[in-house]
C-alpha atoms as a PDB file:
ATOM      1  CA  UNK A   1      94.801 112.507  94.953  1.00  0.00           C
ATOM      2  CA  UNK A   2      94.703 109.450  92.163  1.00  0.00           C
ATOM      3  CA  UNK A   3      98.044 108.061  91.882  1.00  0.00           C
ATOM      4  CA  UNK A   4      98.871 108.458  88.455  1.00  0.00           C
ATOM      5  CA  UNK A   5      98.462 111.940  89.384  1.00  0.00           C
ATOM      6  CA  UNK A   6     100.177 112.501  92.747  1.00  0.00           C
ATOM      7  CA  UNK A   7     103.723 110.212  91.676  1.00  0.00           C
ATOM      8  CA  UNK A   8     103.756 112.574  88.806  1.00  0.00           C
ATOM      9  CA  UNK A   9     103.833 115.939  91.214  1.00  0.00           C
ATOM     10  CA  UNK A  10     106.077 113.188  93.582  1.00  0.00           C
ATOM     11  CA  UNK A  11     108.742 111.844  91.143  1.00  0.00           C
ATOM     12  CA  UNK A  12     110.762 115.520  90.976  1.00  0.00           C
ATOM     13  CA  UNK A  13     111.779 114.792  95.068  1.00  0.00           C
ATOM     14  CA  UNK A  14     110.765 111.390  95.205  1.00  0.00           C
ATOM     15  CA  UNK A  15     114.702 110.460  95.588  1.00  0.00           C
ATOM     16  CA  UNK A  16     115.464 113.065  97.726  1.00  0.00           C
ATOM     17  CA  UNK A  17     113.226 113.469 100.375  1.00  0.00           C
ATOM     18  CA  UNK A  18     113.095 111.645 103.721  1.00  0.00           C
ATOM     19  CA  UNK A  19     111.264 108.550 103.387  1.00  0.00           C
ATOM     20  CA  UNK A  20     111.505 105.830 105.656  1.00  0.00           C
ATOM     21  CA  UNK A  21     109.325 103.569 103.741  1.00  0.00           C
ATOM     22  CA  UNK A  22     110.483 103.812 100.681  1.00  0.00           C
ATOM     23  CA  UNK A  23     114.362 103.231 102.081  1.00  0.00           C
ATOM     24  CA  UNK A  24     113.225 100.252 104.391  1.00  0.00           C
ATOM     25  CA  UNK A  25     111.099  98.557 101.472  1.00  0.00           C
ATOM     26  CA  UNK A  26     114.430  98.630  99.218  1.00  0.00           C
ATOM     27  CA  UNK A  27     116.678  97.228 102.083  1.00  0.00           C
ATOM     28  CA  UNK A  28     113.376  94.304 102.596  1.00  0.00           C
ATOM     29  CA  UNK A  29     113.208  93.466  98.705  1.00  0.00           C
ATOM     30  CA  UNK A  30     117.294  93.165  98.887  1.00  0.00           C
ATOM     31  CA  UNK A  31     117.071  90.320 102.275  1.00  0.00           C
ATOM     32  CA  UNK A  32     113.647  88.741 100.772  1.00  0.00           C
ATOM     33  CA  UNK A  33     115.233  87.940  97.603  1.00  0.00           C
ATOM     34  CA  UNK A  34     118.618  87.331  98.040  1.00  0.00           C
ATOM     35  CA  UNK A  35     118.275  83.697  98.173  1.00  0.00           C
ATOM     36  CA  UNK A  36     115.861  83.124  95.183  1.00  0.00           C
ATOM     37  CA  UNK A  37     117.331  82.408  92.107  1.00  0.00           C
ATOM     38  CA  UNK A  38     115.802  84.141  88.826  1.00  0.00           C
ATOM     39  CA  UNK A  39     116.934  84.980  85.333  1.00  0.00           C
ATOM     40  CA  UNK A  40     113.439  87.055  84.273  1.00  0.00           C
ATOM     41  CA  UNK A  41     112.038  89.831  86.495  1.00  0.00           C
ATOM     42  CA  UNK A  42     108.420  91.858  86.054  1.00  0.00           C
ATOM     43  CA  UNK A  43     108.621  94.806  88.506  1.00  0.00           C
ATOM     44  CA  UNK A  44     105.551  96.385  89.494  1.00  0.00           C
ATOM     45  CA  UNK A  45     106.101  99.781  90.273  1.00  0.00           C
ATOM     46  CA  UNK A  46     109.408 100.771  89.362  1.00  0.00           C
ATOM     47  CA  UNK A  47     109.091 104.283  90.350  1.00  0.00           C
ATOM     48  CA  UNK A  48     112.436 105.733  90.112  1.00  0.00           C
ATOM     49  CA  UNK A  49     114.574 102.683  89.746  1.00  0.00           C
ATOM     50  CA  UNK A  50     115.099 102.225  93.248  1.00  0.00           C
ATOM     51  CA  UNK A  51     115.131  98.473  93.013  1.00  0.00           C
ATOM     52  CA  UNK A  52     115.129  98.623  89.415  1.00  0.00           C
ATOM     53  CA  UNK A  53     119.121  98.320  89.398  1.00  0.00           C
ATOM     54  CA  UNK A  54     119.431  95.589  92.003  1.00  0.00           C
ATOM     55  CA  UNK A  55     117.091  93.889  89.839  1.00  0.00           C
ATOM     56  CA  UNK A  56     119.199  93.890  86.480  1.00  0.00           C
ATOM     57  CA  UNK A  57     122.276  92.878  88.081  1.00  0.00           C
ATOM     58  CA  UNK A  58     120.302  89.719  89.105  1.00  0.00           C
ATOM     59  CA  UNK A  59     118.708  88.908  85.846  1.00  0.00           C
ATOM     60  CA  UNK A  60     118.853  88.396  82.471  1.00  0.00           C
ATOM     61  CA  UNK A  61     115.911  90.241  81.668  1.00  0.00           C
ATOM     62  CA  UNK A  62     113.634  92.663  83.584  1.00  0.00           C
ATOM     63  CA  UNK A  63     110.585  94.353  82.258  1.00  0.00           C
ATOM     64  CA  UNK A  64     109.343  97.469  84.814  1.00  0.00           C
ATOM     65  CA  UNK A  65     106.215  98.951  85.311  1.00  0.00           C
ATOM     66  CA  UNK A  66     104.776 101.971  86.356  1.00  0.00           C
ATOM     67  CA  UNK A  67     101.593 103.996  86.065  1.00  0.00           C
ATOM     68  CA  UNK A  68     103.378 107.793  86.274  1.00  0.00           C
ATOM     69  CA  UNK A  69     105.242 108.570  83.240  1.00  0.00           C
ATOM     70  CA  UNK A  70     107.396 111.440  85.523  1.00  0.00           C
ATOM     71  CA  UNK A  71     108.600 108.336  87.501  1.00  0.00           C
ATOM     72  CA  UNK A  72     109.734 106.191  84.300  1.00  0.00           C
ATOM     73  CA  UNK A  73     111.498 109.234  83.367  1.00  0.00           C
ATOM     74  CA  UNK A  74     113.895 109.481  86.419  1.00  0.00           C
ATOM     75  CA  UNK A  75     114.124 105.542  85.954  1.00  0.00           C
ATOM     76  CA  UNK A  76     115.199 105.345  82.543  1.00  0.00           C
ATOM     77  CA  UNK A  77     117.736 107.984  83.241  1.00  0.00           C
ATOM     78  CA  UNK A  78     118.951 106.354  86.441  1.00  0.00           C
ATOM     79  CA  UNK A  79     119.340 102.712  85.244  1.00  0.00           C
ATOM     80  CA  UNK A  80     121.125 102.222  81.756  1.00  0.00           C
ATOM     81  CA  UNK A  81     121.317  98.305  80.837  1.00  0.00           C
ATOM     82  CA  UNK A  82     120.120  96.071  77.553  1.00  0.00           C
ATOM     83  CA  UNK A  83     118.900  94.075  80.217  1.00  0.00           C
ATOM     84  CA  UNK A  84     115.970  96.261  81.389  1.00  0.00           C
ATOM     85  CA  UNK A  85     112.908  97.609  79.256  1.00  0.00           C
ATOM     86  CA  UNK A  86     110.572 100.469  81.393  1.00  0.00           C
ATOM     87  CA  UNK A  87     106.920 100.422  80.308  1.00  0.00           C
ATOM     88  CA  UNK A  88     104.166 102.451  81.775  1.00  0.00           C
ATOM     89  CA  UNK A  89     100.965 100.740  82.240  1.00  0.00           C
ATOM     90  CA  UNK A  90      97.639 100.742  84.264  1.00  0.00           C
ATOM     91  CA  UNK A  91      97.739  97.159  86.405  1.00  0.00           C
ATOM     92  CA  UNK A  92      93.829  97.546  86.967  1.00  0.00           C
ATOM     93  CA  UNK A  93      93.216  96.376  83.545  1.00  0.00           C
ATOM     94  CA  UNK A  94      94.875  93.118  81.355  1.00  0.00           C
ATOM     95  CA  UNK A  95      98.390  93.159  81.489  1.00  0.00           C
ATOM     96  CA  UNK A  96      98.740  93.447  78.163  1.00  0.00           C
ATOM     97  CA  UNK A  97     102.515  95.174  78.420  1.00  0.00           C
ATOM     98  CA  UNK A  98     103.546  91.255  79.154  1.00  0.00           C
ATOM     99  CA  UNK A  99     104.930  88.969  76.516  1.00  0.00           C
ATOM    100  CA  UNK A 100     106.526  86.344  78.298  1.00  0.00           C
ATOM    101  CA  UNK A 101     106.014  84.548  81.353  1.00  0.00           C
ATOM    102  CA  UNK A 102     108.859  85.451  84.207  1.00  0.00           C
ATOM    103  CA  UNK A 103     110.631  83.790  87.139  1.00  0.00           C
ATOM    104  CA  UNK A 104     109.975  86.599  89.532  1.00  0.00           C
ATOM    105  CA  UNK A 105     106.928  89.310  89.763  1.00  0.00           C
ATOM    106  CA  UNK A 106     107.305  92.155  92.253  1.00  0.00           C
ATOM    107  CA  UNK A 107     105.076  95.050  93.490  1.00  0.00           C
ATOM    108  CA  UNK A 108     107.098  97.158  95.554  1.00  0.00           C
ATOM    109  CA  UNK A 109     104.527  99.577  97.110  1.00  0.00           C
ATOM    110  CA  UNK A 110     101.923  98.997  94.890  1.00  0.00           C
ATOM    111  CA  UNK A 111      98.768  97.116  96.053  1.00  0.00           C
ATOM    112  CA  UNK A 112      97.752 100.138  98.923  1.00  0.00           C
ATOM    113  CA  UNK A 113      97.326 101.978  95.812  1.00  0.00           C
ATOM    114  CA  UNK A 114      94.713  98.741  94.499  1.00  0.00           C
ATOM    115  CA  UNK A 115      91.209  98.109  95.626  1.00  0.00           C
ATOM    116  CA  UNK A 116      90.741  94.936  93.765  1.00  0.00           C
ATOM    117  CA  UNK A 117      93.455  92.901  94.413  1.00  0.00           C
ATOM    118  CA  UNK A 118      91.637  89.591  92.973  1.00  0.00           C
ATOM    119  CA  UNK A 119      92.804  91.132  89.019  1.00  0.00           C
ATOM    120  CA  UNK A 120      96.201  91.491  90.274  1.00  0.00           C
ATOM    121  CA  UNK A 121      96.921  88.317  91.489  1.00  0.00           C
ATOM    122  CA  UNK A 122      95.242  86.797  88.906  1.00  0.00           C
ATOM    123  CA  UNK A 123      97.183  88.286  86.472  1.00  0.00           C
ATOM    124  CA  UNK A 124     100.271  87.474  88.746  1.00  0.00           C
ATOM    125  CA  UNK A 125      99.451  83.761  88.551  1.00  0.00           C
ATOM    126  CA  UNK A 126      99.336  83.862  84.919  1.00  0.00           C
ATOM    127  CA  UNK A 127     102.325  85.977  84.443  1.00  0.00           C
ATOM    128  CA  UNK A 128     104.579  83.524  86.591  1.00  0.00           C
ATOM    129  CA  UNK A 129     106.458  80.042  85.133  1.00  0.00           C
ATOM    130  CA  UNK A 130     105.557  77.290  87.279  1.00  0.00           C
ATOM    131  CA  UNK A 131     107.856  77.514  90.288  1.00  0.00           C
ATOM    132  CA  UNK A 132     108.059  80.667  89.997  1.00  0.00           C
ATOM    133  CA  UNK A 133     107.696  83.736  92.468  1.00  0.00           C
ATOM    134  CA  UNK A 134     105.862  86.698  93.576  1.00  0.00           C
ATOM    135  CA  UNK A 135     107.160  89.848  95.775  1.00  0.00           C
ATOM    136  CA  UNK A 136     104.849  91.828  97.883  1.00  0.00           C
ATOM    137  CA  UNK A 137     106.753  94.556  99.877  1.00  0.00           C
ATOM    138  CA  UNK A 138     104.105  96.908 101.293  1.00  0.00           C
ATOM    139  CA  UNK A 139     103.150  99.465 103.761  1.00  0.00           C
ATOM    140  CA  UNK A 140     102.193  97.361 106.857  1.00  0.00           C
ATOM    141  CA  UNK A 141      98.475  97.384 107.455  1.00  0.00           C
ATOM    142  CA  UNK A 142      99.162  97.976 111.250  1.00  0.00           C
ATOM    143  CA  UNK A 143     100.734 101.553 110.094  1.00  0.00           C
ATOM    144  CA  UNK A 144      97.736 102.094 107.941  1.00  0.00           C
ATOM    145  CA  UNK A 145      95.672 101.319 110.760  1.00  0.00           C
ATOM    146  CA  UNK A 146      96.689 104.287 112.510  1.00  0.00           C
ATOM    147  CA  UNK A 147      96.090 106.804 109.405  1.00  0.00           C
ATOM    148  CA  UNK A 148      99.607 106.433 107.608  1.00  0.00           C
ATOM    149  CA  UNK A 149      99.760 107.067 103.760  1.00  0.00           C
ATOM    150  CA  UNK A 150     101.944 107.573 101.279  1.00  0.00           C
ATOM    151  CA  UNK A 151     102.020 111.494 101.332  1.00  0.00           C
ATOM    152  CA  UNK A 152     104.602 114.283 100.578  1.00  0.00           C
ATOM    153  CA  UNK A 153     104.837 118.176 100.707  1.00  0.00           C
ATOM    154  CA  UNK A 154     105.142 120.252  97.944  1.00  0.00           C
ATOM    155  CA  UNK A 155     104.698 124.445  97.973  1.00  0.00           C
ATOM    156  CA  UNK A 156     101.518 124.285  97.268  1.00  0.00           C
ATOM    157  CA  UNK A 157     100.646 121.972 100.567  1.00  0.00           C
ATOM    158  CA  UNK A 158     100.503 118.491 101.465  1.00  0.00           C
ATOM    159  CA  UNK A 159      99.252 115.574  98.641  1.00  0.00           C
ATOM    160  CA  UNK A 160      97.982 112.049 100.303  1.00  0.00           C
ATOM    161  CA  UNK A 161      98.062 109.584  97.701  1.00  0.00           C
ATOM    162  CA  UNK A 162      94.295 107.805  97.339  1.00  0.00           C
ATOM    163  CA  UNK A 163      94.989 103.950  99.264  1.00  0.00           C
ATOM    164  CA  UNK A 164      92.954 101.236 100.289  1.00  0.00           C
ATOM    165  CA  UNK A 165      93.323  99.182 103.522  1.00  0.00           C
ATOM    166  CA  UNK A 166      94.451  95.746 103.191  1.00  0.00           C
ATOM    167  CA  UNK A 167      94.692  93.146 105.998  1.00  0.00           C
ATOM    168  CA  UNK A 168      97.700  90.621 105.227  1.00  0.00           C
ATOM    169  CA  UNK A 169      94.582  87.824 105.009  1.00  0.00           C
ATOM    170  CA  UNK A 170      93.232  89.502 102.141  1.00  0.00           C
ATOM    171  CA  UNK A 171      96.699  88.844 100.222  1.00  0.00           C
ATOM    172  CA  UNK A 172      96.837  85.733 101.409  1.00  0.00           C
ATOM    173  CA  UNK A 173      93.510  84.718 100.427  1.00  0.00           C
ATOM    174  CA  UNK A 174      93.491  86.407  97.013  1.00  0.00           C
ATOM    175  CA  UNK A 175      96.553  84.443  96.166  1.00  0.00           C
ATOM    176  CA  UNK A 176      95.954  81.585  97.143  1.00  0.00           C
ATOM    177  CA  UNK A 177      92.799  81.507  94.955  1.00  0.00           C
ATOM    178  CA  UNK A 178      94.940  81.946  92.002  1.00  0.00           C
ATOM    179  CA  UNK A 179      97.479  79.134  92.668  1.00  0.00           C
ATOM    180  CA  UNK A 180     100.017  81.273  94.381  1.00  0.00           C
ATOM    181  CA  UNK A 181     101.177  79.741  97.912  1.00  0.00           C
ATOM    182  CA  UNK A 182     102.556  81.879 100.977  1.00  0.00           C
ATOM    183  CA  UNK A 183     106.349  80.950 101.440  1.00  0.00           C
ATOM    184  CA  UNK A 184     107.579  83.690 103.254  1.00  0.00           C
ATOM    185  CA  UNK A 185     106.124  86.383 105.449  1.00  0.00           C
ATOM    186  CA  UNK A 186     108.067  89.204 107.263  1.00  0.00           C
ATOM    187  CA  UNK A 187     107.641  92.650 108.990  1.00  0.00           C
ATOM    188  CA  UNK A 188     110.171  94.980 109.213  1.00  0.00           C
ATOM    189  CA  UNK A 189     110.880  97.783 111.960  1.00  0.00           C
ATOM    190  CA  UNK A 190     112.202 101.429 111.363  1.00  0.00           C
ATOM    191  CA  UNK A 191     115.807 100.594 113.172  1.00  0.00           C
ATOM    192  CA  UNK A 192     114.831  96.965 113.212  1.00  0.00           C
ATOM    193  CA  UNK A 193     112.956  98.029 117.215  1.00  0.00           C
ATOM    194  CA  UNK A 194     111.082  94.797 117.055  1.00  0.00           C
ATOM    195  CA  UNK A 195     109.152  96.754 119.709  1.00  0.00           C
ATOM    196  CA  UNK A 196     107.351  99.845 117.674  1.00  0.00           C
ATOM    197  CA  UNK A 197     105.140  99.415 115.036  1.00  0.00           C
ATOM    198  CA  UNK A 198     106.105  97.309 111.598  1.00  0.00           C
ATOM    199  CA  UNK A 199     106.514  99.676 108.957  1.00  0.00           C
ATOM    200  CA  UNK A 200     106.775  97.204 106.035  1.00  0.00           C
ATOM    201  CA  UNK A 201     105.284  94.015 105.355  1.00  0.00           C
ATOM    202  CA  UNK A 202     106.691  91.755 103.151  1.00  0.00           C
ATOM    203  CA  UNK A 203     105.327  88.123 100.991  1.00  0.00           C
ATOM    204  CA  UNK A 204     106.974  85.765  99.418  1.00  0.00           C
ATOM    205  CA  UNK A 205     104.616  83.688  97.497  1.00  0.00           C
ATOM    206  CA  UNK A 206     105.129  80.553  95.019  1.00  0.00           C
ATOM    207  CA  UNK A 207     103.233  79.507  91.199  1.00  0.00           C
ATOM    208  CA  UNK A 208     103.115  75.736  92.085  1.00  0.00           C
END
């Protein structure tokens, strides 16, 4: 099922239902970024606001993104600040929703959902202030490797969101085409059992 579609069916139980990797991608954004100072925020993929409100109480300004308008819906009526403007947008094409240039970009379960991620980080690079940051929290390719997807349930049967594959080199090497060098790199465990498989990964990348 096409994303736009499928998080539109999702966002009515999106907050509700089990989901480990939407719980340990919030608690990975949280440790990731805890440390880096920034006053402007463009979050890609807001979904429901799960990191949405973390986000405002960090910055001055955060502009959030996502493709489903059912999901914008249940984040504008979760997170109420001046500080925070929701948008809904396609990422595939130019990121014309931006008019500024931010301290911090983040894609919080985004890019499996991407095939070409040369347009995003281009339009990462040119999004960020020099110095500036970029997020990646995603599923970990070694859980996609053995058929994991964002799915969910619904009366009618089970919905598997349409993803693409992507080895950690192939964010590496997209970004660092665009200017954007790896700072940080993580995986993170379902009850932190460094001996299962990773269920998120998790870049921290720098505009120089």
């Amino acid at each position: 099922m096409k994303p736009r579609q499928a998080y539109n069916i999702w966002a009515s139980q999106y907050d509700t239902s089990d989901n480990k990797t939407r719980d340990l991608e919030g608690v990975a954004l949280r440790t990731v970024l805890a440390d880096i100072p920034f006053t402007s925020c463009l979050e890609i993929g807001c979904g429901t606001g799960k990191n949405t409100q973390w986000l405002v109480e960090r910055a001055k300004h955060v502009t959030a993104i996502d493709l489903s308008e059912e999901m914008l819906a249940k984040a504008r009526a979760k997170v109420i600040s001046d500080h925070v403007q929701f948008l809904q947008a396609d990422i595939t094409r130019n990121w014309s929703f931006r008019n500024q240039q931010y301290d911090l970009v983040s894609f919080s379960l985004v890019l499996e959902h991407i095939e070409n991620l040369d347009h995003i980080f281009d339009e990462t690079s040119r999004a960020l202030v020099s110095g500036g940051y970029a997020y990646i929290g995603e599923l970990h390719p070694f859980k996609q490797y053995t058929g994991s997807k964002a799915r969910f349930d619904t009366a009618e049967g089970l919905h598997i969101v349409e993803c693409y594959t992507h080895n950690v080199s192939d964010f590496t090497q997209a970004a660092k085409q665009h200017g954007l060098t790896l700072v940080d790199i993580n995986e993170h465990f379902d009850d932190n059992d460094r001996t299962s498989i990773p269920r998120i990964l998790t870049l921290l990348l720098k505009k120089e």
